[in-house]
Structures are given as structure tokens and as C-alpha cells.
C-alpha atoms as a PDB file:
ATOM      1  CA  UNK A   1       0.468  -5.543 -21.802  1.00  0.00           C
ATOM      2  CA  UNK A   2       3.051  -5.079 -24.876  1.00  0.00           C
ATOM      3  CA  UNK A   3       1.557  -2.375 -26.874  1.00  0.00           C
ATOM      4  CA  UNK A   4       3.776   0.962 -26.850  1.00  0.00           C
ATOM      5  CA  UNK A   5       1.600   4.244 -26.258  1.00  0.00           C
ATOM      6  CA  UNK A   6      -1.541   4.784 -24.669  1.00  0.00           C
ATOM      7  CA  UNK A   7      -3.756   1.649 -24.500  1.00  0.00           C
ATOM      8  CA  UNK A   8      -7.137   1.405 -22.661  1.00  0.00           C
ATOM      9  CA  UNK A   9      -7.044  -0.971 -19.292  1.00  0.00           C
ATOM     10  CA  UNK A  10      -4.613  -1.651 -17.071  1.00  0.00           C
ATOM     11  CA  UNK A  11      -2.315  -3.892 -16.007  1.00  0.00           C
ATOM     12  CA  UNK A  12      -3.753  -5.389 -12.627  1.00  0.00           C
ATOM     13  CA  UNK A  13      -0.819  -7.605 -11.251  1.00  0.00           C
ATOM     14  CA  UNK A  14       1.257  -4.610 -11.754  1.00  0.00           C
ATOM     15  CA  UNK A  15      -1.186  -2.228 -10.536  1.00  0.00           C
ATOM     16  CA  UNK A  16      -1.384  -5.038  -7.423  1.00  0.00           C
ATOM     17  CA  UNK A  17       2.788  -4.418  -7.029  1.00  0.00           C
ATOM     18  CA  UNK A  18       2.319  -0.738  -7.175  1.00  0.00           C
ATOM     19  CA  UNK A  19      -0.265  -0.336  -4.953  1.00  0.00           C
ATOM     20  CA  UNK A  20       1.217  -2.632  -1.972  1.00  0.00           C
ATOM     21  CA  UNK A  21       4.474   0.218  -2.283  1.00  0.00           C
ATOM     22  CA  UNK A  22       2.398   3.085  -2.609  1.00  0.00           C
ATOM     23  CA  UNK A  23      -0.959   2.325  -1.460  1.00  0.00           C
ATOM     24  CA  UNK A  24      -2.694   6.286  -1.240  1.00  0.00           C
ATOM     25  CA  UNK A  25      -1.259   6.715  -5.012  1.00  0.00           C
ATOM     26  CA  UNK A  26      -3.078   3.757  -5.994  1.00  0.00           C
ATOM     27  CA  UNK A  27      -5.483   3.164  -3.535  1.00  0.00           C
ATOM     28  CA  UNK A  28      -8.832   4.420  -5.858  1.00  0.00           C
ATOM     29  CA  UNK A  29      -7.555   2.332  -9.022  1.00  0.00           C
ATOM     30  CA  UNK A  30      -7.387  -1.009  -6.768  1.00  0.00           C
ATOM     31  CA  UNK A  31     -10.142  -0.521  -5.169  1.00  0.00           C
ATOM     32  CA  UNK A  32     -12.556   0.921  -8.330  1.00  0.00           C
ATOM     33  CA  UNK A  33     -11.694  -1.926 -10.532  1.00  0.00           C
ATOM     34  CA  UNK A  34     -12.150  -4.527  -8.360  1.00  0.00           C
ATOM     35  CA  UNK A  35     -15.554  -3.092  -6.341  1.00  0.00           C
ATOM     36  CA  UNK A  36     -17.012  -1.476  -9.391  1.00  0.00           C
ATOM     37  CA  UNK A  37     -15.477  -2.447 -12.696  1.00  0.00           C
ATOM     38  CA  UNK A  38     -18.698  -1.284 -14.428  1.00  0.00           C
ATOM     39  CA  UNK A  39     -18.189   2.062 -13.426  1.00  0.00           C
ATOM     40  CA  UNK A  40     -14.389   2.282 -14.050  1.00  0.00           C
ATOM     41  CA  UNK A  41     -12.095   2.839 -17.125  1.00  0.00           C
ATOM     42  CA  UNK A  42      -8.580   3.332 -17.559  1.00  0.00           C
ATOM     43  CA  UNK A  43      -6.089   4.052 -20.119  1.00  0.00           C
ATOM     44  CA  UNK A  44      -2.339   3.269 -19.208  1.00  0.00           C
ATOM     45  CA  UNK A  45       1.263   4.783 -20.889  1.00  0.00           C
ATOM     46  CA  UNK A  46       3.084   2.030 -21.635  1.00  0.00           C
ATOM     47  CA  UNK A  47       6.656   2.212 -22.544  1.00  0.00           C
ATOM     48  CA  UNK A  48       9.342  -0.247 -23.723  1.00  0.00           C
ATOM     49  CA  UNK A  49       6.245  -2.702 -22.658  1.00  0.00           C
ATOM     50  CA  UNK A  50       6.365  -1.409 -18.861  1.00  0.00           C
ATOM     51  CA  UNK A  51       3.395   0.600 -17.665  1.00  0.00           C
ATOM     52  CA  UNK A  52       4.702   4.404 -16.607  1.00  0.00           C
ATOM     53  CA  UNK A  53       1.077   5.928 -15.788  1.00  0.00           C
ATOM     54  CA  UNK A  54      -2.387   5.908 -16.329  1.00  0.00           C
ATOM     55  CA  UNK A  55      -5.642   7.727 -15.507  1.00  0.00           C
ATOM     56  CA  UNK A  56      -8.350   6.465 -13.718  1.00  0.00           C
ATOM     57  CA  UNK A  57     -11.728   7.621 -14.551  1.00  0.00           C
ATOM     58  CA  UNK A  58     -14.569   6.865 -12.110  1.00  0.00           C
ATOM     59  CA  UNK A  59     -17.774   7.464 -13.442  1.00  0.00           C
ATOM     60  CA  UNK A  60     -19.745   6.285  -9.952  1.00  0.00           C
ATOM     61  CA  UNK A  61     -20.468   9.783  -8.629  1.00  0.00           C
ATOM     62  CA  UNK A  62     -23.044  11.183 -11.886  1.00  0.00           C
ATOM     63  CA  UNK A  63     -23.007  13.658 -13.264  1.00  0.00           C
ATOM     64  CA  UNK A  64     -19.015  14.504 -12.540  1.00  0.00           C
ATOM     65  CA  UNK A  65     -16.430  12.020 -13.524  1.00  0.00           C
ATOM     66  CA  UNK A  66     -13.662  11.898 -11.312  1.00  0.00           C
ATOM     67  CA  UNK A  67     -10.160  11.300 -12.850  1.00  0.00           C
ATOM     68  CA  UNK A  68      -6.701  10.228 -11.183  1.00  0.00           C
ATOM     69  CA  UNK A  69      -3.731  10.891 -13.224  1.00  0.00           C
ATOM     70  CA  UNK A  70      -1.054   8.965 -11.811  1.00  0.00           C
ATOM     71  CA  UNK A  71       2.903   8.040 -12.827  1.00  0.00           C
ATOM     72  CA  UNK A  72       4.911   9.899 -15.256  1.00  0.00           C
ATOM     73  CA  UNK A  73       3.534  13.221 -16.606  1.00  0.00           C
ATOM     74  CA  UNK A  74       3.640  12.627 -20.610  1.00  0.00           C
ATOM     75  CA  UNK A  75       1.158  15.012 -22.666  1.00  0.00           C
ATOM     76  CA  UNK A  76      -0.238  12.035 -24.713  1.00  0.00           C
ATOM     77  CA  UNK A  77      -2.472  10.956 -21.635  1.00  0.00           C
ATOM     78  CA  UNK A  78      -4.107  14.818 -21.556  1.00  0.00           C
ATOM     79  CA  UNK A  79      -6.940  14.217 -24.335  1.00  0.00           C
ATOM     80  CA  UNK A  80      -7.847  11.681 -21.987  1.00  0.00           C
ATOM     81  CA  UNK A  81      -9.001  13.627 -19.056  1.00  0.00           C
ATOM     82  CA  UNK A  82     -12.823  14.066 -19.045  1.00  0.00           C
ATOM     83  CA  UNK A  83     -14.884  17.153 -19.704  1.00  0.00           C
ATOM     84  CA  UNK A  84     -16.594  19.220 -17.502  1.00  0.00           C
ATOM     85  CA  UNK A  85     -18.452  18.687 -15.297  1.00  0.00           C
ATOM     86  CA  UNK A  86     -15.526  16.726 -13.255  1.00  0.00           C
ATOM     87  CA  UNK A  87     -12.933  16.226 -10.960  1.00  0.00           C
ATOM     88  CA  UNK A  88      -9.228  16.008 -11.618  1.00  0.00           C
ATOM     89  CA  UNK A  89      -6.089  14.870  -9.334  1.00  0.00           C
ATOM     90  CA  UNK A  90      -2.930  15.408 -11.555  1.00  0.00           C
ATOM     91  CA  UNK A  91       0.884  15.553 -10.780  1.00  0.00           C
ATOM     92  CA  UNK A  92       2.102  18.362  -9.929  1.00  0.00           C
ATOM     93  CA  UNK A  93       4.395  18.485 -13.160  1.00  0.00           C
ATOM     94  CA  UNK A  94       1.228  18.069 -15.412  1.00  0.00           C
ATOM     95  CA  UNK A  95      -0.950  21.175 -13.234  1.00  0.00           C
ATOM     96  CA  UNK A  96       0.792  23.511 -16.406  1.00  0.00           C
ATOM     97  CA  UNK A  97      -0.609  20.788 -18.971  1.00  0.00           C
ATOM     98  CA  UNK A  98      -4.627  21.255 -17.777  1.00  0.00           C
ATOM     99  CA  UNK A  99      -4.109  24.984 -17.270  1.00  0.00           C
ATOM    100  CA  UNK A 100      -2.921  25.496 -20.950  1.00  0.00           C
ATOM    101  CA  UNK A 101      -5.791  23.496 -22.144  1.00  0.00           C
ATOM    102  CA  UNK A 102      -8.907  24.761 -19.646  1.00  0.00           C
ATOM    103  CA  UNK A 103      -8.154  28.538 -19.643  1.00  0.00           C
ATOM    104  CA  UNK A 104      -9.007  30.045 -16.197  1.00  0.00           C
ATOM    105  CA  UNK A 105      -9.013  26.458 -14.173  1.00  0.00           C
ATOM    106  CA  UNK A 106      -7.036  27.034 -10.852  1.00  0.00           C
ATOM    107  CA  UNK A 107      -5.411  23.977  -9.330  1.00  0.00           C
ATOM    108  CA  UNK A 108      -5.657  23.183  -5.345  1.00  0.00           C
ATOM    109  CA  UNK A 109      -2.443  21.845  -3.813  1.00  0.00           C
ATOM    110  CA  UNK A 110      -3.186  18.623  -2.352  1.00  0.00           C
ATOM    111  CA  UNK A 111      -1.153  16.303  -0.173  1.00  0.00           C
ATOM    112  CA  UNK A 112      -1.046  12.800  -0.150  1.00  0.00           C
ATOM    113  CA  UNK A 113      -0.745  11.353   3.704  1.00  0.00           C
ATOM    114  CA  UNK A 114      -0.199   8.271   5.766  1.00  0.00           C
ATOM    115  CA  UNK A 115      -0.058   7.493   8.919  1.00  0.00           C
ATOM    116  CA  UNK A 116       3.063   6.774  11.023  1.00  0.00           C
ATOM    117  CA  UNK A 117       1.729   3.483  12.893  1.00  0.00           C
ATOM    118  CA  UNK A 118       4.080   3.425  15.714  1.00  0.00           C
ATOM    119  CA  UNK A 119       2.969   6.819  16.803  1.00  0.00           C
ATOM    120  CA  UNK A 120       0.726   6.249  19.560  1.00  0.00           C
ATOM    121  CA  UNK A 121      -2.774   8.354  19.655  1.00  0.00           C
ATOM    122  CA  UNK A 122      -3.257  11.403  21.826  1.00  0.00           C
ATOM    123  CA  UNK A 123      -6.165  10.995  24.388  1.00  0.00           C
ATOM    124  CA  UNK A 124     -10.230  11.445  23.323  1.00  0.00           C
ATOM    125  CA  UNK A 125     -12.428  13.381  25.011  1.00  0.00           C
ATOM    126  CA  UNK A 126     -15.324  12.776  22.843  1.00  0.00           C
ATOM    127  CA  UNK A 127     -17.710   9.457  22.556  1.00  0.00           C
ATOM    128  CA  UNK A 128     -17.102   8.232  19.353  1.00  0.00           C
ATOM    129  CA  UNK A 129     -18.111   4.902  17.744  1.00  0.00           C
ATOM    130  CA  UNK A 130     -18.946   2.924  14.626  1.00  0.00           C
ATOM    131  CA  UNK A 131     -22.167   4.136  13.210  1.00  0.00           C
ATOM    132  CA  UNK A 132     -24.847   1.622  12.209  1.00  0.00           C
ATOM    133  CA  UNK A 133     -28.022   1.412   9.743  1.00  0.00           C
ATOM    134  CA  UNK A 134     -30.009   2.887  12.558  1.00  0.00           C
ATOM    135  CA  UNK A 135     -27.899   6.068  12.059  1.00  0.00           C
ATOM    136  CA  UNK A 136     -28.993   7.551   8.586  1.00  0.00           C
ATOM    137  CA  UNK A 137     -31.714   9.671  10.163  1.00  0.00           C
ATOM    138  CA  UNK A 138     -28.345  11.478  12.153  1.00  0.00           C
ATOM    139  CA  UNK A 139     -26.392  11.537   9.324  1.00  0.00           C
ATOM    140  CA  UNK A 140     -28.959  13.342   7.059  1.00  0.00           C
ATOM    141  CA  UNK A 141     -29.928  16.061   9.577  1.00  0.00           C
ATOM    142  CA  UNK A 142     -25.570  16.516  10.426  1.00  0.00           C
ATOM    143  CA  UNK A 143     -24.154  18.010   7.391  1.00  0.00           C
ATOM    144  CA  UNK A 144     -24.918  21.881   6.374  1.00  0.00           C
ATOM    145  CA  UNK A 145     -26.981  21.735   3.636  1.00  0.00           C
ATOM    146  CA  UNK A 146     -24.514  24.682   1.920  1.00  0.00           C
ATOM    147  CA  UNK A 147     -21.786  21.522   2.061  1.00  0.00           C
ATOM    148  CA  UNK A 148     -20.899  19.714  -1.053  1.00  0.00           C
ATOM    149  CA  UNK A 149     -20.722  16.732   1.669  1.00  0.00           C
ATOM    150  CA  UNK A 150     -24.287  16.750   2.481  1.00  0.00           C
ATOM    151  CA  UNK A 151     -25.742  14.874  -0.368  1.00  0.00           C
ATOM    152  CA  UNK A 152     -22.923  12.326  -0.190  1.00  0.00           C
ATOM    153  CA  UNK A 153     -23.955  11.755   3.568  1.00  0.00           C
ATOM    154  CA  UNK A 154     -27.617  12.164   2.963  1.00  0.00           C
ATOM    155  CA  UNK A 155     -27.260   9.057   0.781  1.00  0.00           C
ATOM    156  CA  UNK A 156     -24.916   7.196   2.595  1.00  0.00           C
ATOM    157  CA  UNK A 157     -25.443   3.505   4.208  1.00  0.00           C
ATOM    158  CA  UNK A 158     -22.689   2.797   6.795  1.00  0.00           C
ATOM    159  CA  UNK A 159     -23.438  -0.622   6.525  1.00  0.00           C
ATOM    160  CA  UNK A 160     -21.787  -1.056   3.533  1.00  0.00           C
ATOM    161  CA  UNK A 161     -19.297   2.076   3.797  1.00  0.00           C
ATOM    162  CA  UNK A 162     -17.425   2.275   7.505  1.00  0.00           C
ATOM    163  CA  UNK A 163     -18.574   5.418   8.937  1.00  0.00           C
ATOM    164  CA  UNK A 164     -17.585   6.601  12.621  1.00  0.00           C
ATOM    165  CA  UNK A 165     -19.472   9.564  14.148  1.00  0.00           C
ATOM    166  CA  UNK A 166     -18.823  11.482  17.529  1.00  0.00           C
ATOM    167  CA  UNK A 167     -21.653  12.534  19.625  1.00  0.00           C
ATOM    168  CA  UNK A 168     -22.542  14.834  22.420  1.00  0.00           C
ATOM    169  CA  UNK A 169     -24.949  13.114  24.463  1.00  0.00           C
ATOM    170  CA  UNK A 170     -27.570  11.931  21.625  1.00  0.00           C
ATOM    171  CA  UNK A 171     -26.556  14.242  18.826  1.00  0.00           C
ATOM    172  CA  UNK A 172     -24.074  13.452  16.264  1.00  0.00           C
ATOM    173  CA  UNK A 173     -21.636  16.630  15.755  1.00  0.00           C
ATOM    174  CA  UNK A 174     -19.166  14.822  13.410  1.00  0.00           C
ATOM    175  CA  UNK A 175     -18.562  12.350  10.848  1.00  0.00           C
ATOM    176  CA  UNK A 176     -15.022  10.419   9.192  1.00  0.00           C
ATOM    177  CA  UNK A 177     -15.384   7.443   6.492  1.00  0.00           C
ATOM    178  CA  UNK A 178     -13.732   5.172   5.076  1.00  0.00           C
ATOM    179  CA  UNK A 179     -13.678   5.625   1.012  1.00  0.00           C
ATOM    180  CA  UNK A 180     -11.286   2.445   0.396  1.00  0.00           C
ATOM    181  CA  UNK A 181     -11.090  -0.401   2.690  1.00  0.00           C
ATOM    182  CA  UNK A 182      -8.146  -2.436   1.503  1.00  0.00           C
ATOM    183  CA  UNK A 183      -6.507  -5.259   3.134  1.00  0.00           C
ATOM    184  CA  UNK A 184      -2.976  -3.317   3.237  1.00  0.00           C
ATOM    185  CA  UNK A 185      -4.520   0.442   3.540  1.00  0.00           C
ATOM    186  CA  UNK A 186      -7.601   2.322   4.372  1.00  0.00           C
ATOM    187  CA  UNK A 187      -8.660   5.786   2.361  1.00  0.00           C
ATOM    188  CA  UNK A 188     -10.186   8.281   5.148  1.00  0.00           C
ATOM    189  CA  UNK A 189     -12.341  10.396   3.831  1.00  0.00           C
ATOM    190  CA  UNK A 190     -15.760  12.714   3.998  1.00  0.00           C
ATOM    191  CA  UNK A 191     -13.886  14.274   7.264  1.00  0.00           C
ATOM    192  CA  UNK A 192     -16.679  16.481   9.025  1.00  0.00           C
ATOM    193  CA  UNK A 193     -17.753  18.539  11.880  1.00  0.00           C
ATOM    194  CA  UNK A 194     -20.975  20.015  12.843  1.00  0.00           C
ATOM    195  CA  UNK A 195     -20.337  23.818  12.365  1.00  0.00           C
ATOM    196  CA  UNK A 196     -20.641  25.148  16.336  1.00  0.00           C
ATOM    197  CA  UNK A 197     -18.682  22.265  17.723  1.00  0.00           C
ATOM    198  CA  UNK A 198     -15.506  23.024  15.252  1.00  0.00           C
ATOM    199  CA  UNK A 199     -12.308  23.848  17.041  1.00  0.00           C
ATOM    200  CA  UNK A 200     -13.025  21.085  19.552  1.00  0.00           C
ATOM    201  CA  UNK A 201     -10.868  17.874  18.378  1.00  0.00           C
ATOM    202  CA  UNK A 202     -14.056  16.349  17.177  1.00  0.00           C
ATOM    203  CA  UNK A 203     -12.069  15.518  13.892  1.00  0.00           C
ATOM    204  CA  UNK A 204      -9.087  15.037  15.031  1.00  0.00           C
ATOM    205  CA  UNK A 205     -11.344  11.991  17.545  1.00  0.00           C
ATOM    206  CA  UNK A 206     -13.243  10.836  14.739  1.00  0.00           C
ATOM    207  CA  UNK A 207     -10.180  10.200  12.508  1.00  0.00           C
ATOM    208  CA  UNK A 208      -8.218   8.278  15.386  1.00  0.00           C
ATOM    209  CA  UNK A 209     -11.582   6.146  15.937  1.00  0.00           C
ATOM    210  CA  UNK A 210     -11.360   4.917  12.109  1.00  0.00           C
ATOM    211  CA  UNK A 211      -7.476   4.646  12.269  1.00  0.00           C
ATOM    212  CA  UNK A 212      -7.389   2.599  15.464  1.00  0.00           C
ATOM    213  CA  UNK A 213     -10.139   0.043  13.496  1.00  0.00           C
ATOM    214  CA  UNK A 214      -7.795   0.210  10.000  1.00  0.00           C
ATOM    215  CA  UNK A 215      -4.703  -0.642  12.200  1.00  0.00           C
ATOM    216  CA  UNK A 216      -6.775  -3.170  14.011  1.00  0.00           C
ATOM    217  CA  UNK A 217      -6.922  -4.920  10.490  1.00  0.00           C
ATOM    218  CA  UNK A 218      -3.589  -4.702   9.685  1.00  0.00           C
ATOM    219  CA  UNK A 219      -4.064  -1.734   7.517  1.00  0.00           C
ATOM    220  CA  UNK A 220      -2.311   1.650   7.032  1.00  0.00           C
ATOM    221  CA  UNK A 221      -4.601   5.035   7.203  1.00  0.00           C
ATOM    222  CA  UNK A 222      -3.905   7.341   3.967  1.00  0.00           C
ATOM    223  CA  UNK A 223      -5.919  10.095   3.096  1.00  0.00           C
ATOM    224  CA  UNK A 224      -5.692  13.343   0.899  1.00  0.00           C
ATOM    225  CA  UNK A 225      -6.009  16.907   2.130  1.00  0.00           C
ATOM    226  CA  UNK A 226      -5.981  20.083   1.081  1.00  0.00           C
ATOM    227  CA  UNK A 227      -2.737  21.774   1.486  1.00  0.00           C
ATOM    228  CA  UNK A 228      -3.828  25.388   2.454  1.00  0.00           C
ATOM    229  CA  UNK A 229      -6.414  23.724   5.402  1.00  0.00           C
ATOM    230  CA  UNK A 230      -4.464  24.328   7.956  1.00  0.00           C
ATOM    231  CA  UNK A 231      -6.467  23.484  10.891  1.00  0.00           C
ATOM    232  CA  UNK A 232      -7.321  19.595   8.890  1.00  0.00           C
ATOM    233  CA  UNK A 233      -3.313  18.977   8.682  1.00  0.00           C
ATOM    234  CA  UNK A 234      -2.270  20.322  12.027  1.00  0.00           C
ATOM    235  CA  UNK A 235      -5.088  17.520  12.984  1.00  0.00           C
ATOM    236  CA  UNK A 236      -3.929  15.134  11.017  1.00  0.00           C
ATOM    237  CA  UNK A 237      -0.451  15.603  12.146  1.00  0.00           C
ATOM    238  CA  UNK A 238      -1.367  15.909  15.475  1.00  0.00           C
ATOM    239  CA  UNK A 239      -2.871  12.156  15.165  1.00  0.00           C
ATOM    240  CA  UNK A 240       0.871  11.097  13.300  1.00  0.00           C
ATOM    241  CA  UNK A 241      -0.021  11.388   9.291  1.00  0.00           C
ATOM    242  CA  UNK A 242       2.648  12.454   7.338  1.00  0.00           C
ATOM    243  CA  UNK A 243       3.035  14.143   3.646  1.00  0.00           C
ATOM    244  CA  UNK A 244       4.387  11.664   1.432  1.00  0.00           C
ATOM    245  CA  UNK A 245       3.642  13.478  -2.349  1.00  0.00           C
ATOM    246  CA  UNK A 246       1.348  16.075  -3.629  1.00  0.00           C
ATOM    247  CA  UNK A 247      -1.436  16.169  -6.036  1.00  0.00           C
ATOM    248  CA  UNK A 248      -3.080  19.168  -8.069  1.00  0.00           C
ATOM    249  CA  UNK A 249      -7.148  18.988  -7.806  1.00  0.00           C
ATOM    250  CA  UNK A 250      -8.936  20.620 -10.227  1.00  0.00           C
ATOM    251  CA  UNK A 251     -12.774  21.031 -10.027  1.00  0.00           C
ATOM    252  CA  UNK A 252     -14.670  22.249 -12.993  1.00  0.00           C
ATOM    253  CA  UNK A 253     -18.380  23.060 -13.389  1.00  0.00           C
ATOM    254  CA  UNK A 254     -20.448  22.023 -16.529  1.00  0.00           C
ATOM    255  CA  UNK A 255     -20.541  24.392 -19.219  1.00  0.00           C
ATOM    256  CA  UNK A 256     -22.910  27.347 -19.430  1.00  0.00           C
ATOM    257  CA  UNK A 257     -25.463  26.830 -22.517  1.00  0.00           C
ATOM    258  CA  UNK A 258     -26.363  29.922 -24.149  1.00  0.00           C
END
């Protein structure tokens, strides 16, 4: 990539490099372009013919398209952010540059987190284990319909997207996936608990579960959470995650037609 400005793609073998030294930051742009390329488009800042940032724009969850602005915050990459209805993870330094542009939008502090690996896990108390096929039935009838998880579970195969579940007795009361599955780091993510058994560590055992498999592969567990859920991060901390960085989300609606 020579071309000064904003160009459309990426560069992979330096998105490859980034990724192994910050793996959460670029975890969704490795894993997007290489597991869905179709459904994936970039456009990178390029300066003095090194790439400086880009957005990501994933396009597999219709109708929202979900956009990661990562790297330095430069105004010439904010025409690029997609209209509503979608999702947006910006720098913190560029939360003033969608605000001025999408009057009334409120950003959600996010942090960026990854787990300590020497830190050894505190004892389970619930049954937890890899979910199968044979599990979709559970994992319709778990999430609250009210839940903006429960369609994304409702449709989910955890034979081809690691899911762990913990049960009491025969009942699943809680849910953790894997979003990204890389060689080098894992994404944990769709994080839930059946509503009357919250408050019980079923998270917090759920999480472990899926960390103790990542680790197994010689992966580190990242994930992203929202900075005012406090009982998520005390669980996550609790299990040895750490913040390293912060994101803004932004979640718009579609547009009202007259």
C-alpha cells in the first residue's frame, strides 16, 4: 500500500503484525476478512505509505452494519462510518467527531480486556460444559425475549461458533461464546445469565469454562465490556481480565420516515 490518504482495503501482513501485539484491537478485522471477506470492507489512513488506521465495516449482522474505527483519530475517515441503522466502536479522541455529526447520539464507555494467563481461576460451583448441536432447543428457550441477545442465540449453531452453557440439573441458566477464535486470541462474547439465577457466579463460571479451552489452545481471552456494568467487570476481574484501552460504542436506530 503506497497511496497517501484514505484508500479502500487493507494492508493484511501489517494488519497480521498488528494484531499478534494487540490482538482485542484487531481481533474483528483478522478474523472478518479472513472468515467472511464477502461481508467485510475496509478503508485504511495511510500516511508517508504506513497504514495509521482504518475502519472496519461488517455488514454480516443485516440490517445494522457494525463499524470498528481503529488507530489514529484523523477526521478524513468520519464520512466513512455507516448510516443508521448501525453500530459504532470509535476512539475515545474521535467520540467528539460522531457527536458533532449525529446530533443527540450518546457514546457508551467501553473497555477493551485481556486476560492475565498466569492468574490461576477461582473455584466453580456450577456444571458447565461445551454445548453441542443437540443444544439449540436450550439455547432458544434461555434468553429473555426483551434481550437484544435472544435472536442472536435463537439462531445460533455451536457447532460452528464455541458456545459453553452452565446448567442446573437439566436446564441451561447461562450462556458465554466465543465471537473470534484465533490462533493467538479468543473474543468472548454474548455473556448471559438466565434472569433468576443472576448474582450467582454463573457468568463469572461460564467465562472461566471458555477461557480455560482458549488457554488450552494457546490463546489469550479478550473481550469488550461496558464500562458502567459493574457487576460484568468485577466478574471479569475476579476471573484475572484486565483494562488495556477504551472504546466509545455508539448504537443508532434507523431513521423515522414521515
Amino acid at each position: 500500500m503506497t497511496a497517501d490518504g484514505v484508500v479502500p482495503g487493507v494492508d493484511f501482513r501489517w494488519l497480521e503484525r498488528s494484531a499478534r501485539s494487540e490482538p482485542v484491537e484487531h481481533a474483528y478485522a483478522l478474523w472478518d476478512i479472513v472468515q467472511a471477506p464477502d461481508r467485510t470492507r475496509f478503508v485504511s489512513l495511510v500516511r508517508d505509505g504506513e497504514t495509521r488506521g482504518y475502519v472496519l465495516l461488517w455488514h454480516g449482522n443485516a440490517p445494522a452494519v457494525i463499524a470498528h474505527w481503529v488507530g489514529e483519530t484523523d477526521p478524513v475517515l468520519l464520512p466513512w462510518l455507516p448510516h443508521p441503522p448501525c453500530v459504532l466502536l470509535v476512539p475515545p479522541a474521535a467520540a467528539p467527531l460522531v457527536e458533532a455529526t449525529r446530533p443527540g447520539l450518546v457514546g457508551s464507555p467501553t473497555l477493551m480486556m485481556v486476560r492475565d494467563t498466569e492468574r490461576p481461576f477461582p473455584r466453580d460451583r456450577h456444571s458447565v460444559r461445551k454445548l453441542t448441536g443437540r443444544d439449540r432447543s436450550l439455547l432458544v428457550d434461555l434468553v429473555d425475549p426483551e434481550s437484544p441477545m435472544h435472536a442472536e442465540y435463537a439462531q445460533r449453531d455451536p457447532e460452528a461458533q464455541p458456545v459453553w452453557g452452565a446448567f442446573d440439573k437439566d436446564r441451561l441458566i447461562g450462556v458465554a461464546r466465543a465471537s473470534v477464535t484465533l490462533p493467538f486470541a479468543w473474543v468472548i462474547a454474548g455473556v448471559y445469565t438466565r434472569p433468576d439465577y443472576r448474582g450467582r457466579g454463573v457468568a463469572q463460571a461460564v467465562t472461566a469454562a471458555l477461557c480455560r479451552h482458549a488457554e488450552g489452545t494457546g490463546a489469550v481471552p479478550g473481550l469488550f465490556v461496558r464500562e458502567e456494568n459493574a457487576p460484568a467487570r468485577r466478574a471479569y476481574e475476579n476471573l484475572g481480565f484486565r483494562t488495556i484501552g477504551r472504546k466509545i460504542w455508539f448504537e443508532t436506530a434507523a431513521p423515522r420516515v414521515a
